[in-house]
C-alpha atoms as a PDB file:
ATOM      1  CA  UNK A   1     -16.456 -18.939 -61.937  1.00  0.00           C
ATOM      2  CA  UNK A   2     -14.497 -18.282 -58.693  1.00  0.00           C
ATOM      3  CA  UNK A   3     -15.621 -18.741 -55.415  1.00  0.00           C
ATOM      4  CA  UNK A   4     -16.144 -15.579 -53.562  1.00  0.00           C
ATOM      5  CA  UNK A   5     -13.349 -15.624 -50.970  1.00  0.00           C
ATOM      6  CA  UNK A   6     -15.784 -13.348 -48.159  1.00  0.00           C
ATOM      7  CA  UNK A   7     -16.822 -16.015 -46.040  1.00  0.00           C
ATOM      8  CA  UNK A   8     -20.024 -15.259 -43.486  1.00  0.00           C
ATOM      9  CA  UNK A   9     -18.253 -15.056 -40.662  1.00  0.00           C
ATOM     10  CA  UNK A  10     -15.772 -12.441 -41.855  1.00  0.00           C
ATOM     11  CA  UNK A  11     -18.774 -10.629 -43.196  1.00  0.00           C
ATOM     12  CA  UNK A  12     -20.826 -10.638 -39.956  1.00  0.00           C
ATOM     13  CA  UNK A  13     -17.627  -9.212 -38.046  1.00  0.00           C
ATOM     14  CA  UNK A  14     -16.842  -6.156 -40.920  1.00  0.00           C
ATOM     15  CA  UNK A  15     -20.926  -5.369 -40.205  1.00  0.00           C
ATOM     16  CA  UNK A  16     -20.302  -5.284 -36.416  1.00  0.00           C
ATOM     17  CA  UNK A  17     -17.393  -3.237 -36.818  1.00  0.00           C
ATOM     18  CA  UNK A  18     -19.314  -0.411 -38.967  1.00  0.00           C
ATOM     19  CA  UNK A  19     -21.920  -0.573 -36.373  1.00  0.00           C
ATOM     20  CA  UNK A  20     -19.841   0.086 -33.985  1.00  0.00           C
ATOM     21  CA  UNK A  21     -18.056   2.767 -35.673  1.00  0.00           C
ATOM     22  CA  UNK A  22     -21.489   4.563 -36.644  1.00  0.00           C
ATOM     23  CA  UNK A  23     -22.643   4.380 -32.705  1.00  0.00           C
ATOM     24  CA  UNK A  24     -19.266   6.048 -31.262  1.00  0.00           C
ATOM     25  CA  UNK A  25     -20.012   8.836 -34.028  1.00  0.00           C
ATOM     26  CA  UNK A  26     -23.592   9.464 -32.799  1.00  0.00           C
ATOM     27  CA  UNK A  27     -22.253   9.353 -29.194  1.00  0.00           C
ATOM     28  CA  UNK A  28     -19.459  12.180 -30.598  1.00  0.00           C
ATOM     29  CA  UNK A  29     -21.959  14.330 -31.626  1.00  0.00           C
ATOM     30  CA  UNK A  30     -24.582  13.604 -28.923  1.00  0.00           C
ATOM     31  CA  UNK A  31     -22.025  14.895 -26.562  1.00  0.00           C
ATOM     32  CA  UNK A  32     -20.874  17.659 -28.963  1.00  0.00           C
ATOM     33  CA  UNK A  33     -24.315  19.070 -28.888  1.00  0.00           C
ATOM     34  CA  UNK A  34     -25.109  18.855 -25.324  1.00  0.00           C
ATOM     35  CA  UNK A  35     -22.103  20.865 -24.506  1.00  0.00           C
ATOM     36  CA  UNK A  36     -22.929  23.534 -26.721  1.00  0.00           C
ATOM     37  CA  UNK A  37     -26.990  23.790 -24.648  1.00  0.00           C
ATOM     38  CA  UNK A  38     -25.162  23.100 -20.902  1.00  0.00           C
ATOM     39  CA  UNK A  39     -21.498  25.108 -21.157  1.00  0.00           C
ATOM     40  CA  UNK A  40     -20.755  23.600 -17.772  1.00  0.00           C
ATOM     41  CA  UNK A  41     -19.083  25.346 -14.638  1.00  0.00           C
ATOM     42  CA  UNK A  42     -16.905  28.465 -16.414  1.00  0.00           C
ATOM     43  CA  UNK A  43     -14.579  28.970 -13.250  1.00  0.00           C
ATOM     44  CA  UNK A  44     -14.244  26.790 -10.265  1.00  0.00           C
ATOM     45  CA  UNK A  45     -12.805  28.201  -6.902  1.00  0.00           C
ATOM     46  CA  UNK A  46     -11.905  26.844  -3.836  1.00  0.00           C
ATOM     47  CA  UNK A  47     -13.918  27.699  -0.485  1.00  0.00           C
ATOM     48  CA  UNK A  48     -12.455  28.112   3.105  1.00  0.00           C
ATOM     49  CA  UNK A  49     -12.508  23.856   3.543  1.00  0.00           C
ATOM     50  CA  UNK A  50     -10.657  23.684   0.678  1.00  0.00           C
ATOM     51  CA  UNK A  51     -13.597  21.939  -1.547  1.00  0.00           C
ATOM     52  CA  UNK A  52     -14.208  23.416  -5.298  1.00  0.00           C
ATOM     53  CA  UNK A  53     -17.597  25.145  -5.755  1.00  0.00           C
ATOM     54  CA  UNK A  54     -18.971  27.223  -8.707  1.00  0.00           C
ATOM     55  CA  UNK A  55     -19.736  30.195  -6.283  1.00  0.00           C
ATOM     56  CA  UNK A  56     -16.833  32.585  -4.831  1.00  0.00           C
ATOM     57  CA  UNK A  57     -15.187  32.285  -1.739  1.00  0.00           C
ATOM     58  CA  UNK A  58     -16.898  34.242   1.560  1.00  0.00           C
ATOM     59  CA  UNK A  59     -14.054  37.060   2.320  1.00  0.00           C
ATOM     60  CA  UNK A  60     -15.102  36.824   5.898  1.00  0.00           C
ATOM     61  CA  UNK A  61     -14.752  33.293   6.664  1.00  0.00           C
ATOM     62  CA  UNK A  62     -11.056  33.660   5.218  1.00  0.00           C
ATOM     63  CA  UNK A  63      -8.516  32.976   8.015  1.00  0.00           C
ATOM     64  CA  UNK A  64      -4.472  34.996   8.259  1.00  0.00           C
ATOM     65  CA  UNK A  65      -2.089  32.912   8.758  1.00  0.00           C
ATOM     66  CA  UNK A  66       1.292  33.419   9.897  1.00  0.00           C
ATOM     67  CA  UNK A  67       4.313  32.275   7.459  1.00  0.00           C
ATOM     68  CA  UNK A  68       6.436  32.381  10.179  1.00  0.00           C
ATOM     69  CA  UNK A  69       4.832  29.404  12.549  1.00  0.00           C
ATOM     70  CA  UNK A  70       4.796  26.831   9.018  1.00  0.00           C
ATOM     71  CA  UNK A  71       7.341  24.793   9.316  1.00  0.00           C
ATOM     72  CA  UNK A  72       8.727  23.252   6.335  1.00  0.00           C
ATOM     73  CA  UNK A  73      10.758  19.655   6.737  1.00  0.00           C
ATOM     74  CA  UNK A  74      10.782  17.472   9.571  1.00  0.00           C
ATOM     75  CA  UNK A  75      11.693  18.835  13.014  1.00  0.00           C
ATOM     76  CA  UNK A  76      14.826  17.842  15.022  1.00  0.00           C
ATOM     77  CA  UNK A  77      14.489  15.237  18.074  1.00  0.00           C
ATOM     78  CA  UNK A  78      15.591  15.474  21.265  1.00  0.00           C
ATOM     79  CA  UNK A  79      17.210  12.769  23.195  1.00  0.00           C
ATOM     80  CA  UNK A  80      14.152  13.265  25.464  1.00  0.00           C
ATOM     81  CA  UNK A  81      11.592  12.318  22.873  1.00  0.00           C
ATOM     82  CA  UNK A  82      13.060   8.879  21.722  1.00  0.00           C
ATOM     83  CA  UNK A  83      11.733   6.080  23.970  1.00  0.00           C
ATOM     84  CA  UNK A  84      13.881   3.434  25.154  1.00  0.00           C
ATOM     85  CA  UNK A  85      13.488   0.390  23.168  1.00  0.00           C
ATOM     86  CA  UNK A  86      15.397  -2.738  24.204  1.00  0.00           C
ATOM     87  CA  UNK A  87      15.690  -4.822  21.496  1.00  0.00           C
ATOM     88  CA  UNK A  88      16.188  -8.474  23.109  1.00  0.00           C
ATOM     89  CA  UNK A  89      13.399 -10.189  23.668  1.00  0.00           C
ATOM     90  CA  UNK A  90      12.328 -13.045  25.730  1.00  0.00           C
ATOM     91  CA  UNK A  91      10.617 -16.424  24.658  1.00  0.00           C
ATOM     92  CA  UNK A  92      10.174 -19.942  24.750  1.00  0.00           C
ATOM     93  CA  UNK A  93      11.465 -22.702  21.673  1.00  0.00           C
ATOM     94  CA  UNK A  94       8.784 -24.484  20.425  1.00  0.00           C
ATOM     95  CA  UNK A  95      10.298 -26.780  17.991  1.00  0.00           C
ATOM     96  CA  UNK A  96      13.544 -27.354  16.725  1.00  0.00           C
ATOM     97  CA  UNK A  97      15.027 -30.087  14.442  1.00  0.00           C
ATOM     98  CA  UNK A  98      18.629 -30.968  14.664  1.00  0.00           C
ATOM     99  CA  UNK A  99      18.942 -32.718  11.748  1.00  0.00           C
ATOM    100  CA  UNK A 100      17.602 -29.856   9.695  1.00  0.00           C
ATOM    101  CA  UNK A 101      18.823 -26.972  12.250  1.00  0.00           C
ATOM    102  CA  UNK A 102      16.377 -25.070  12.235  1.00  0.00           C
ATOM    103  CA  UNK A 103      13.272 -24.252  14.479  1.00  0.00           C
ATOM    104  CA  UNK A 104      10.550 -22.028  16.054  1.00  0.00           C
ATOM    105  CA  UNK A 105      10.463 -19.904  19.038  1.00  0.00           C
ATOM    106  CA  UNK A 106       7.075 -18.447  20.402  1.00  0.00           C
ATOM    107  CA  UNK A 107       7.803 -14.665  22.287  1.00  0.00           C
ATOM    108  CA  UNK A 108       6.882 -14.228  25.189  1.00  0.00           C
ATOM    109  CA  UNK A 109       5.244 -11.051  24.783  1.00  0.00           C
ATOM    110  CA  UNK A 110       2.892 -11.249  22.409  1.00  0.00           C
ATOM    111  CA  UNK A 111       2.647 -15.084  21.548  1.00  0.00           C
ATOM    112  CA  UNK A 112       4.102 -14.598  17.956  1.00  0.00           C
ATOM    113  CA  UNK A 113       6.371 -17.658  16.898  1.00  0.00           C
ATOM    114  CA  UNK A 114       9.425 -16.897  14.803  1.00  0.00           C
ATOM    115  CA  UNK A 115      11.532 -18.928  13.237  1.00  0.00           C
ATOM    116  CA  UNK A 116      15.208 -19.801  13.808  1.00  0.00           C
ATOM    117  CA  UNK A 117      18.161 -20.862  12.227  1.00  0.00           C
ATOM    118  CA  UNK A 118      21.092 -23.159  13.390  1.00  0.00           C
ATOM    119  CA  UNK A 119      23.062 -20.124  11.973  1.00  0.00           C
ATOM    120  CA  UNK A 120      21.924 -17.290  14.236  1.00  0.00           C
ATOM    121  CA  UNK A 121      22.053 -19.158  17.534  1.00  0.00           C
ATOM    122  CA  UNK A 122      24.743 -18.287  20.264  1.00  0.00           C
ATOM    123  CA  UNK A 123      23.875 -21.319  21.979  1.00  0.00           C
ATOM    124  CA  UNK A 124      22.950 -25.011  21.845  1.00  0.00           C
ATOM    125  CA  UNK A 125      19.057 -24.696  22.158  1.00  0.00           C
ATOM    126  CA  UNK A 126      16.172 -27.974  22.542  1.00  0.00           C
ATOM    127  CA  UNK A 127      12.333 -27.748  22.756  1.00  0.00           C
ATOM    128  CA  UNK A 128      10.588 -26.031  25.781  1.00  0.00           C
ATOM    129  CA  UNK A 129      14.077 -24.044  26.627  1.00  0.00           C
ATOM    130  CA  UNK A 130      13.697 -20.673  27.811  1.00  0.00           C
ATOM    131  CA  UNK A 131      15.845 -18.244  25.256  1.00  0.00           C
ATOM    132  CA  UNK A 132      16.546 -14.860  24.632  1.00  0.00           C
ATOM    133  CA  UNK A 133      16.506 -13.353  21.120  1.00  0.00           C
ATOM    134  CA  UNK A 134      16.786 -10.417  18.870  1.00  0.00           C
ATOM    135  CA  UNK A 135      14.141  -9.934  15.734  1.00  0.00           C
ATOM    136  CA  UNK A 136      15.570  -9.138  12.136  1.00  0.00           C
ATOM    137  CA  UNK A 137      13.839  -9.076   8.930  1.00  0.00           C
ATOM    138  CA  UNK A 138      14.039 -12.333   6.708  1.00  0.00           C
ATOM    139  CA  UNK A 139      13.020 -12.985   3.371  1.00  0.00           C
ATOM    140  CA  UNK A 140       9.707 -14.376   4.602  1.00  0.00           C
ATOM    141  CA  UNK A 141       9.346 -12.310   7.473  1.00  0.00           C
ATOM    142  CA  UNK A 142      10.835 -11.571  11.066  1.00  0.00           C
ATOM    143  CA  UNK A 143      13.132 -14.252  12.315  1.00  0.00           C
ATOM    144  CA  UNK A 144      15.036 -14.700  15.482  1.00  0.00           C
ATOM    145  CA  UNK A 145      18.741 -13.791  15.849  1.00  0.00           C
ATOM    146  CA  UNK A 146      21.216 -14.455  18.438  1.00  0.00           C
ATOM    147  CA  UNK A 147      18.876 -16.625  20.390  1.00  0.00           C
ATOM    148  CA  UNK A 148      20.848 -17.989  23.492  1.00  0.00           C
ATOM    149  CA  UNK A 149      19.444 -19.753  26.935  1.00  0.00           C
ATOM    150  CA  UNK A 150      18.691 -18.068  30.234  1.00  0.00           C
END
């Protein structure tokens, strides 16, 4: 006679799988029958703060508006409203390494340090010279651009 080829293990798995299956069905008609006793909220509307309720809006708490003042897109700017933003800023080099040309300079400003390249200076820089610089975005983060000394 042959060996049966259902081993316990696959056996205990196809029983947790029926279970499984039987206990989503009994949760399908749980919910099935529950909807059917509690129909839930038939229409939903929207009071004056702009929150759904089940109850209808108060006509006297509703508030005109005029189309005309909406404005739609983004507004034009004066020369007025833009603010004068100089973008060289001031700072002191921290470290730099000839060999490897590159560096750090720490801003003035707001104590930030930023690094430099050999490739964006204007001028020959060392450690603790006073520079002047411009930020641009690098790939891992802001570094300093035509740094030269004052």
């Amino acid at each position: 006679m042959a060996k049966s080829q259902q081993t316990y293990n696959k056996s205990e798995k196809e029983k947790k799988r029926l279970k499984k299956r039987e206990e989503k069905q009994k949760k399908k008609l749980a919910r099935k029958a529950e909807a059917k006793d509690n129909p839930g909220i038939q229409f939903a509307y929207v009071d004056h703060d702009g929150n759904l309720t089940d109850t209808p809006p108060d006509p006297t708490q509703k508030v005109e508006i005029d189309a005309s003042t909406i404005e739609i897109g983004i507004p034009k700017k004066d020369d007025s409203d833009v603010e004068e933003f100089d973008p060289v800023r001031k700072g002191k080099v921290s470290f730099f390494d000839h060999s490897k040309g590159f560096g750090f300079i720490i801003d003035s400003e707001n104590n930030e340090k930023y690094f430099t390249h050999v490739s964006g200076l204007i001028d020959e820089i060392t450690e603790n010279d006073k520079v002047s610089f411009e930020l641009e975005r690098g790939m891992k983060g802001m570094n300093a651009v035509r740094v030269k000394k004052i």
